[in-house]
PDB file of N, CA and C in Angstrom:
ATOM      1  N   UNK A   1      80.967  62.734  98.005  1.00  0.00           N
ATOM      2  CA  UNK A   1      81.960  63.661  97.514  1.00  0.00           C
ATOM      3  C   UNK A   1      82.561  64.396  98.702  1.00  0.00           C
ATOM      4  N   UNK A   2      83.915  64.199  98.591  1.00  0.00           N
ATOM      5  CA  UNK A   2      84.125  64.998 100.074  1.00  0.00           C
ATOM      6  C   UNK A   2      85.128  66.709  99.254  1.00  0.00           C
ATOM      7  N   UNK A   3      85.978  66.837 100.590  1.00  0.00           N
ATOM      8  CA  UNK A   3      86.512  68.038 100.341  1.00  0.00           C
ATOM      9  C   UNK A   3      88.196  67.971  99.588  1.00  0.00           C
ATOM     10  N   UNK A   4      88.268  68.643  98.923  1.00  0.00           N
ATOM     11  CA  UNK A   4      90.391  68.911  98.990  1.00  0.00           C
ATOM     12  C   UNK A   4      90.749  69.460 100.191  1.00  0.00           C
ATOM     13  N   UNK A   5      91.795  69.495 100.946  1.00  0.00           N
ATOM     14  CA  UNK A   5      92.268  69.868 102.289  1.00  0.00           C
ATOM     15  C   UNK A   5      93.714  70.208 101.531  1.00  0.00           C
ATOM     16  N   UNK A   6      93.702  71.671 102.119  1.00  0.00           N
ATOM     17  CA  UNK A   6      95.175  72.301 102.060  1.00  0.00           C
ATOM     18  C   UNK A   6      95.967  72.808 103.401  1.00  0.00           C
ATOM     19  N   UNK A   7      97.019  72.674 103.422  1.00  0.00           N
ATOM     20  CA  UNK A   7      97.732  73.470 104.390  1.00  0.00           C
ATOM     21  C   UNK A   7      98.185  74.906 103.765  1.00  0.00           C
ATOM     22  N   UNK A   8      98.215  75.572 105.292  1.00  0.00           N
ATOM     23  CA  UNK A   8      98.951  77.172 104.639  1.00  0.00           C
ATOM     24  C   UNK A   8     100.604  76.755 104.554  1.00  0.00           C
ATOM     25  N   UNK A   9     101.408  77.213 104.033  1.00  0.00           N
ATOM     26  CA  UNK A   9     103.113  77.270 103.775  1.00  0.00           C
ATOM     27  C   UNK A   9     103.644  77.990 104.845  1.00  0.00           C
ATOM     28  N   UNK A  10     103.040  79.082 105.396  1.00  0.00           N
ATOM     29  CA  UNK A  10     104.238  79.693 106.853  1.00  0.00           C
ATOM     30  C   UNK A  10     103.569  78.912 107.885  1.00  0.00           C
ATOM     31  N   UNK A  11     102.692  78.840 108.179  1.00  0.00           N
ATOM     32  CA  UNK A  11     102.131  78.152 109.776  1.00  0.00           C
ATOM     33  C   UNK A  11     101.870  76.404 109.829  1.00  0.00           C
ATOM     34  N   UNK A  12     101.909  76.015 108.141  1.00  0.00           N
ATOM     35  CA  UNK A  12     101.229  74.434 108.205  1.00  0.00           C
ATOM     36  C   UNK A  12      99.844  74.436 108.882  1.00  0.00           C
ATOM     37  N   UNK A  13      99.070  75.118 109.238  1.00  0.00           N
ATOM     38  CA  UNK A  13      97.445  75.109 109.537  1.00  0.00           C
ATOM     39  C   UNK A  13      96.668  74.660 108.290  1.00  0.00           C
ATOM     40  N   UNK A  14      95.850  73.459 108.721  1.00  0.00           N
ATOM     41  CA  UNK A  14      94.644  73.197 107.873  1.00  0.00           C
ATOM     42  C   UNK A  14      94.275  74.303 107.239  1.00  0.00           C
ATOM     43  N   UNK A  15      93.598  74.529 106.103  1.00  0.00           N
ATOM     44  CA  UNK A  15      92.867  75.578 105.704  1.00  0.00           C
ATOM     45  C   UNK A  15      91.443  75.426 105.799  1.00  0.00           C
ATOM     46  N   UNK A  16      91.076  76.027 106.604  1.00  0.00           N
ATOM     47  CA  UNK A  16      89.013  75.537 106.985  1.00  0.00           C
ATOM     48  C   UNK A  16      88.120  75.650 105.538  1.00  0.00           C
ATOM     49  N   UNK A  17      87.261  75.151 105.199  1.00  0.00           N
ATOM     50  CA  UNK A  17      86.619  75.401 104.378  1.00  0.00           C
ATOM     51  C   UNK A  17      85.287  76.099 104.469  1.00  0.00           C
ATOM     52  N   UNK A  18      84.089  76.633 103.995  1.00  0.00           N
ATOM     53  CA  UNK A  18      83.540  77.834 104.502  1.00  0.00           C
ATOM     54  C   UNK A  18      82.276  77.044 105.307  1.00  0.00           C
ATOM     55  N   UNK A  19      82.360  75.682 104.934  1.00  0.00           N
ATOM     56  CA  UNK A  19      81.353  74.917 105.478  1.00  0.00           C
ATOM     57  C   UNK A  19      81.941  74.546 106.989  1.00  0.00           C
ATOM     58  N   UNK A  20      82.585  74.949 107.412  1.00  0.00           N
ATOM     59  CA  UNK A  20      83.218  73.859 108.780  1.00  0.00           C
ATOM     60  C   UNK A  20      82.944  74.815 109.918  1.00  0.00           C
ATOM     61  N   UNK A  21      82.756  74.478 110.929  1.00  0.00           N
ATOM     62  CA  UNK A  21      82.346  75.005 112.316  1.00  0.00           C
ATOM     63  C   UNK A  21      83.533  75.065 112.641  1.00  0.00           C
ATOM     64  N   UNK A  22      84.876  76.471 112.363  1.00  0.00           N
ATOM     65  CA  UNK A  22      86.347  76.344 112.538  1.00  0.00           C
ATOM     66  C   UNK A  22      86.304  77.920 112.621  1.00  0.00           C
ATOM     67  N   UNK A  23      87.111  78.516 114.021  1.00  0.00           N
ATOM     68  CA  UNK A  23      87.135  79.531 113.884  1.00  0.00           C
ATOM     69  C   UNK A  23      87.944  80.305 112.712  1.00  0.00           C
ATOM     70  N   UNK A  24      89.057  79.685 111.998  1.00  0.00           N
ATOM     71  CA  UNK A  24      89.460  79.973 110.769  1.00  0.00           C
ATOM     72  C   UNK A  24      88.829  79.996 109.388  1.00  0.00           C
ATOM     73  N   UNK A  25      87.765  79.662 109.485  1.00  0.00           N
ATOM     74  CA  UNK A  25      86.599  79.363 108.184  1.00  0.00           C
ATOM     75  C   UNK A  25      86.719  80.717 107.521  1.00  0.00           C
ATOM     76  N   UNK A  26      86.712  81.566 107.719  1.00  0.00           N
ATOM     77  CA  UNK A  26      86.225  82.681 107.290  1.00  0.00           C
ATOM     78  C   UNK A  26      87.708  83.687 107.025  1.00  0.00           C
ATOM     79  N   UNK A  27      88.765  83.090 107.229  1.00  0.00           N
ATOM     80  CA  UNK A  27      89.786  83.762 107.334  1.00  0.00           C
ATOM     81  C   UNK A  27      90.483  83.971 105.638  1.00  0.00           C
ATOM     82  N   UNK A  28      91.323  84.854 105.491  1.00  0.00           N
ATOM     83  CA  UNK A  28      91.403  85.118 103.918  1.00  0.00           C
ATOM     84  C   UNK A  28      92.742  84.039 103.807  1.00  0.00           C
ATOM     85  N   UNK A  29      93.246  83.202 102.777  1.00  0.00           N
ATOM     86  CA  UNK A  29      93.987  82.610 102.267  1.00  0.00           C
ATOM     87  C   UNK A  29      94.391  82.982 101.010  1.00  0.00           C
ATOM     88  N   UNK A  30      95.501  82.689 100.656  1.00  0.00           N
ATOM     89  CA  UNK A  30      96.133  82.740  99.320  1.00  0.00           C
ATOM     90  C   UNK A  30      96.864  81.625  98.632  1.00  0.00           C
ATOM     91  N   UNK A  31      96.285  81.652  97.049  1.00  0.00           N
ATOM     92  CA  UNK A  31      97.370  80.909  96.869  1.00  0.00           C
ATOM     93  C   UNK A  31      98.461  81.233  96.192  1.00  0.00           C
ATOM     94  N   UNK A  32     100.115  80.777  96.631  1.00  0.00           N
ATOM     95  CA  UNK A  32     101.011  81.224  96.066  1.00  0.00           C
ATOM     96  C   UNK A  32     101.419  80.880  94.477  1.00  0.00           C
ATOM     97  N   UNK A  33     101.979  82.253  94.039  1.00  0.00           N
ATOM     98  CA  UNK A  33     102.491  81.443  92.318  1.00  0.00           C
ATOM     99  C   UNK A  33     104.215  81.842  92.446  1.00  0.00           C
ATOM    100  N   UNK A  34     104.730  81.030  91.656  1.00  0.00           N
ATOM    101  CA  UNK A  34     106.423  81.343  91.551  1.00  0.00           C
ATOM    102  C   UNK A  34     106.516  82.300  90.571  1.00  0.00           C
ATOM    103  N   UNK A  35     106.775  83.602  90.987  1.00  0.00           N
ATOM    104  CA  UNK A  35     107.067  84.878  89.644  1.00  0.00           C
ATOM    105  C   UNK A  35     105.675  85.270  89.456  1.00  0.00           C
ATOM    106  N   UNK A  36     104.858  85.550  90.435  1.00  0.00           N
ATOM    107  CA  UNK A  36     103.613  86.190  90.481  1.00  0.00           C
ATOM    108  C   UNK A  36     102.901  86.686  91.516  1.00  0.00           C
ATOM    109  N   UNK A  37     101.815  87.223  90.929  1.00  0.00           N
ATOM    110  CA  UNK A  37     100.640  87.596  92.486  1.00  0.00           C
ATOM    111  C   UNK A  37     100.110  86.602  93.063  1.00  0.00           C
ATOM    112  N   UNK A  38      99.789  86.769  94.611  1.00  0.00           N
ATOM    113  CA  UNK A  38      99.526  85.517  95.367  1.00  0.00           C
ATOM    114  C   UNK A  38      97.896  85.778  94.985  1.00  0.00           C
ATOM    115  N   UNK A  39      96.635  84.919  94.789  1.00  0.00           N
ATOM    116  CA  UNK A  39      95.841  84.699  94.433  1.00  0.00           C
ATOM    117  C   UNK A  39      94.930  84.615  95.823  1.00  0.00           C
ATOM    118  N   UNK A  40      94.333  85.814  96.265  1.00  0.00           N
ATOM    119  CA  UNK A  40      93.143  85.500  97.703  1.00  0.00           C
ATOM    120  C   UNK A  40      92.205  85.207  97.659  1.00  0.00           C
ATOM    121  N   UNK A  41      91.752  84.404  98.431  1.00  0.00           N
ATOM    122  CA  UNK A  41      90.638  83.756  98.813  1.00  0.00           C
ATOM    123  C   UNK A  41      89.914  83.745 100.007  1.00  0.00           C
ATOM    124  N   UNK A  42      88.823  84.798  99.670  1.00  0.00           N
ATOM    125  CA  UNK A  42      88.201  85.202 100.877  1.00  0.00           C
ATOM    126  C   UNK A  42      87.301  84.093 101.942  1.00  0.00           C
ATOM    127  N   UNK A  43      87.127  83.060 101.245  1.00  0.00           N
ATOM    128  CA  UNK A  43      86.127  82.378 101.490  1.00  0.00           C
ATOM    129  C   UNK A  43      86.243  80.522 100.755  1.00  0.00           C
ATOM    130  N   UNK A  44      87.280  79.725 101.392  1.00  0.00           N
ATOM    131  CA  UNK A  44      87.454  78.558 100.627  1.00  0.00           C
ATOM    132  C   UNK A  44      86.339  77.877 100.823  1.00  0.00           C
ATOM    133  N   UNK A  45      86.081  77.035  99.238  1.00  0.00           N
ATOM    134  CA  UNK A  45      84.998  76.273  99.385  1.00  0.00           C
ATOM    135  C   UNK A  45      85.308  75.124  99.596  1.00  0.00           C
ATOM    136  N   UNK A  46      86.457  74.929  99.457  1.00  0.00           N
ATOM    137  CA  UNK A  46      86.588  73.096 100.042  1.00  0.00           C
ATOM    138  C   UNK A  46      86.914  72.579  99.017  1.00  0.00           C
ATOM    139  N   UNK A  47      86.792  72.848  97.152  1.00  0.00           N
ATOM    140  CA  UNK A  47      86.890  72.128  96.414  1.00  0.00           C
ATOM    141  C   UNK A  47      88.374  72.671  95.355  1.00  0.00           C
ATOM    142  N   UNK A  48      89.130  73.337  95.963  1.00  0.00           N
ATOM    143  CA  UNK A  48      90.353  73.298  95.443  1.00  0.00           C
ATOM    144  C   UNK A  48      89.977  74.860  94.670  1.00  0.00           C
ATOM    145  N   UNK A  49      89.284  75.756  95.049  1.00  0.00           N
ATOM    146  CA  UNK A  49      89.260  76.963  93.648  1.00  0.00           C
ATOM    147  C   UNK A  49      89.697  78.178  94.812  1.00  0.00           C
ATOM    148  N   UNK A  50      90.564  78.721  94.389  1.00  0.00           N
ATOM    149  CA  UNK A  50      91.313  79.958  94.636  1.00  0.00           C
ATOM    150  C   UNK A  50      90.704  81.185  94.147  1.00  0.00           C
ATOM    151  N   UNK A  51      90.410  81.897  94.637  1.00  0.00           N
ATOM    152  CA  UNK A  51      89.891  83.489  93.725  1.00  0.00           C
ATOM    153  C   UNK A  51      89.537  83.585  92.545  1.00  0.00           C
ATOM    154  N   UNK A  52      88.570  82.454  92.781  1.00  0.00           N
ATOM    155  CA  UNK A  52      88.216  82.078  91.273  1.00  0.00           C
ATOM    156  C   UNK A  52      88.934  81.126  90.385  1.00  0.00           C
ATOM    157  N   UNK A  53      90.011  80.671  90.813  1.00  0.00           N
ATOM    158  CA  UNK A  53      90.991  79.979  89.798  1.00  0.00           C
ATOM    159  C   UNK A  53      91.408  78.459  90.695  1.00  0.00           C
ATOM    160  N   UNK A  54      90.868  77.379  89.314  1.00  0.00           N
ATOM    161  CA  UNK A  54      90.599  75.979  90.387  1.00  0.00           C
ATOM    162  C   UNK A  54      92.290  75.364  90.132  1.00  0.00           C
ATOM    163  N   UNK A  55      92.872  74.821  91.237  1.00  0.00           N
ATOM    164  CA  UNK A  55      94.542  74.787  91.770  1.00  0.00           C
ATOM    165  C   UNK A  55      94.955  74.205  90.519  1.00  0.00           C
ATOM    166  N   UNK A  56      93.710  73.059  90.807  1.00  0.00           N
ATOM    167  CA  UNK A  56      94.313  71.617  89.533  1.00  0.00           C
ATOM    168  C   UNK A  56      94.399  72.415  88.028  1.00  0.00           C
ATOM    169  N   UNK A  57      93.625  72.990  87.331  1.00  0.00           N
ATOM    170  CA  UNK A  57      94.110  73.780  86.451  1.00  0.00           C
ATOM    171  C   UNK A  57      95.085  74.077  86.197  1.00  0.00           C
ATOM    172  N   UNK A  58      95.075  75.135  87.107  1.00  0.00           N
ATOM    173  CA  UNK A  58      96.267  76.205  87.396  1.00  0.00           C
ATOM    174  C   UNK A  58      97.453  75.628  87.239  1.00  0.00           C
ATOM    175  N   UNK A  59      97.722  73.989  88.279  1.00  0.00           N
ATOM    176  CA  UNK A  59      98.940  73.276  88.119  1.00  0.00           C
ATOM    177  C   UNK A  59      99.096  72.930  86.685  1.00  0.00           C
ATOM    178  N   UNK A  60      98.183  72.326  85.860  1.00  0.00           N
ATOM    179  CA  UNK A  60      98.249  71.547  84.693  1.00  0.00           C
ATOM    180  C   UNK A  60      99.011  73.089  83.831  1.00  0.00           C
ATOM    181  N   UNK A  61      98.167  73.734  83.811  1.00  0.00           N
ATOM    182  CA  UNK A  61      98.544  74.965  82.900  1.00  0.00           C
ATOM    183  C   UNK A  61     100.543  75.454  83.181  1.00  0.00           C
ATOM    184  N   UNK A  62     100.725  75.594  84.323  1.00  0.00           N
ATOM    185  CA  UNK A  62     102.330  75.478  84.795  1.00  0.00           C
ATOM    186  C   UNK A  62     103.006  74.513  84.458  1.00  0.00           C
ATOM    187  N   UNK A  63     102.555  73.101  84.847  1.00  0.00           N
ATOM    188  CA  UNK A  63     103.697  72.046  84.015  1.00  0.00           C
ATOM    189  C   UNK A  63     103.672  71.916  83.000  1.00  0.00           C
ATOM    190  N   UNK A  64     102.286  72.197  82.122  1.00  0.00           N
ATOM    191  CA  UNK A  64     102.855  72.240  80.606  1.00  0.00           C
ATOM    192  C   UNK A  64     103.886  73.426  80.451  1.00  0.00           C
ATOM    193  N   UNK A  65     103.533  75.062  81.272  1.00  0.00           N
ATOM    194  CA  UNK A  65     104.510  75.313  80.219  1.00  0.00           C
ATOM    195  C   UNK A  65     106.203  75.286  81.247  1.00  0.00           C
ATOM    196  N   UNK A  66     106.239  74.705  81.548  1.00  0.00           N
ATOM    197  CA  UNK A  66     107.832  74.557  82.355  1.00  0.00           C
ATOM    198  C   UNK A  66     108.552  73.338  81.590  1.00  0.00           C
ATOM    199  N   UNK A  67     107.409  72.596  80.903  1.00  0.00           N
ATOM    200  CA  UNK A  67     107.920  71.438  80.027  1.00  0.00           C
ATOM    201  C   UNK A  67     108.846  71.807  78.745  1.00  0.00           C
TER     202      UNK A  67
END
């Protein structure tokens, strides 16, 4: 089982995950929403979950309702 790998949107930097020997590991990330609060993440685990809230969800839940 490996990891999801994201980039950030202003810099394009990998996003480290909390397991990686990366001086960015530990750095806070967000994820963005269109017409909302950006969602932080103190601590990525590698498997796609945002401040508690897992992306793939999150996406499914948006294209249904934009449909």
């Amino acid at each position: 089982m490996g990891f999801f790998s994201w980039k950030t949107a202003d810099s394009k930097e990998s996003i480290a995950n909390a397991y990686a020997n990366h001086e960015n590991s530990g750095r806070v990330v967000y994820l963005l929403q269109p017409n909302d609060e950006p969602i932080p993440e103190p601590k990525y685990n590698g498997y796609g979950v945002f401040g508690g809230m897992d992306v793939f969800i999150w996406l499914a839940k948006k294209t249904v309702l934009t449909q």
